[in-house]
Protein backbone atom coordinates (compact mmCIF):
# COMPACT_ATOMS: atom_id res chain seq x y z
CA UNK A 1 23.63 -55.82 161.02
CA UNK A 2 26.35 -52.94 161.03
CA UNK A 3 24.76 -51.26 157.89
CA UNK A 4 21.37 -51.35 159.52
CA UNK A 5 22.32 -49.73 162.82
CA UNK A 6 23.82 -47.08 160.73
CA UNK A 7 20.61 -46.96 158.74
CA UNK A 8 18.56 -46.61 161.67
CA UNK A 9 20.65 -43.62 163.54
CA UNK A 10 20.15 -41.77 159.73
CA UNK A 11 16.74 -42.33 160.04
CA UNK A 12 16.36 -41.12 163.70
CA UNK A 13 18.70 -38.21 162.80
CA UNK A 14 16.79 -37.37 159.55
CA UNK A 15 13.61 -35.55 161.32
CA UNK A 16 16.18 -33.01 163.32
CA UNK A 17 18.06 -32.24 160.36
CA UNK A 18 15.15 -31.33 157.88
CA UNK A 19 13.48 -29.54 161.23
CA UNK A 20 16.93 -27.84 161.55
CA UNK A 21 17.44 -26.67 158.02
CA UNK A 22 13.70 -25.42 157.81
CA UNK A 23 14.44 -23.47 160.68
CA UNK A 24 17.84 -22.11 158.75
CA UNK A 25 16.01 -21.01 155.68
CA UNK A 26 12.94 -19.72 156.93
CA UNK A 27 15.82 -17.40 159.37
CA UNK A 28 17.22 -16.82 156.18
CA UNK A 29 14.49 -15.95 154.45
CA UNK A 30 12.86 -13.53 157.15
CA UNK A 31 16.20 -11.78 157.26
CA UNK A 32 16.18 -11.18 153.59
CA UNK A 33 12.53 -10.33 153.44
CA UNK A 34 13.78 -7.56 156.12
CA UNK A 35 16.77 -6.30 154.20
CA UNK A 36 14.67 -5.94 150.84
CA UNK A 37 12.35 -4.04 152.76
CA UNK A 38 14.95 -1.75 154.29
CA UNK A 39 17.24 -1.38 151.41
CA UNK A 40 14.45 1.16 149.78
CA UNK A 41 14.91 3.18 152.43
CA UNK A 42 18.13 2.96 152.73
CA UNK A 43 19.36 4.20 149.60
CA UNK A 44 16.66 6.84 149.76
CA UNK A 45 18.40 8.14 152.67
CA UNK A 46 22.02 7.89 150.88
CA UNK A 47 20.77 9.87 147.99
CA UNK A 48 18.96 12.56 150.20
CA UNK A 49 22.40 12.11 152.06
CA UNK A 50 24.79 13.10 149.01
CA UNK A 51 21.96 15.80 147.93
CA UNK A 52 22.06 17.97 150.84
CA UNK A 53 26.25 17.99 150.11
């Protein structure tokens, strides 16, 4: 009866995790997809940056 209880909080708690860590990597992601799209820019700046020196 114990092990089932257990079973059945796992199971209720299951949905929010996997909700939860689709929310983490998709936050993840979009943060990366930001920084890759930056970084270009970045380092075009740094080298017009150490240029103009």
């Amino acid at each position: 009866l114990r092990k089932q209880a257990k079973t059945q909080v796992f199971l209720n708690l299951e949905p929010v995790y996997v909700k939860e860590v689709g929310t983490f990597i998709k936050l993840l992601h979009s943060i990366f997809a930001n920084l890759s799209a930056s970084l270009p820019n970045l380092g075009i700046l740094l080298i017009q940056e150490a240029l103009s020196k």
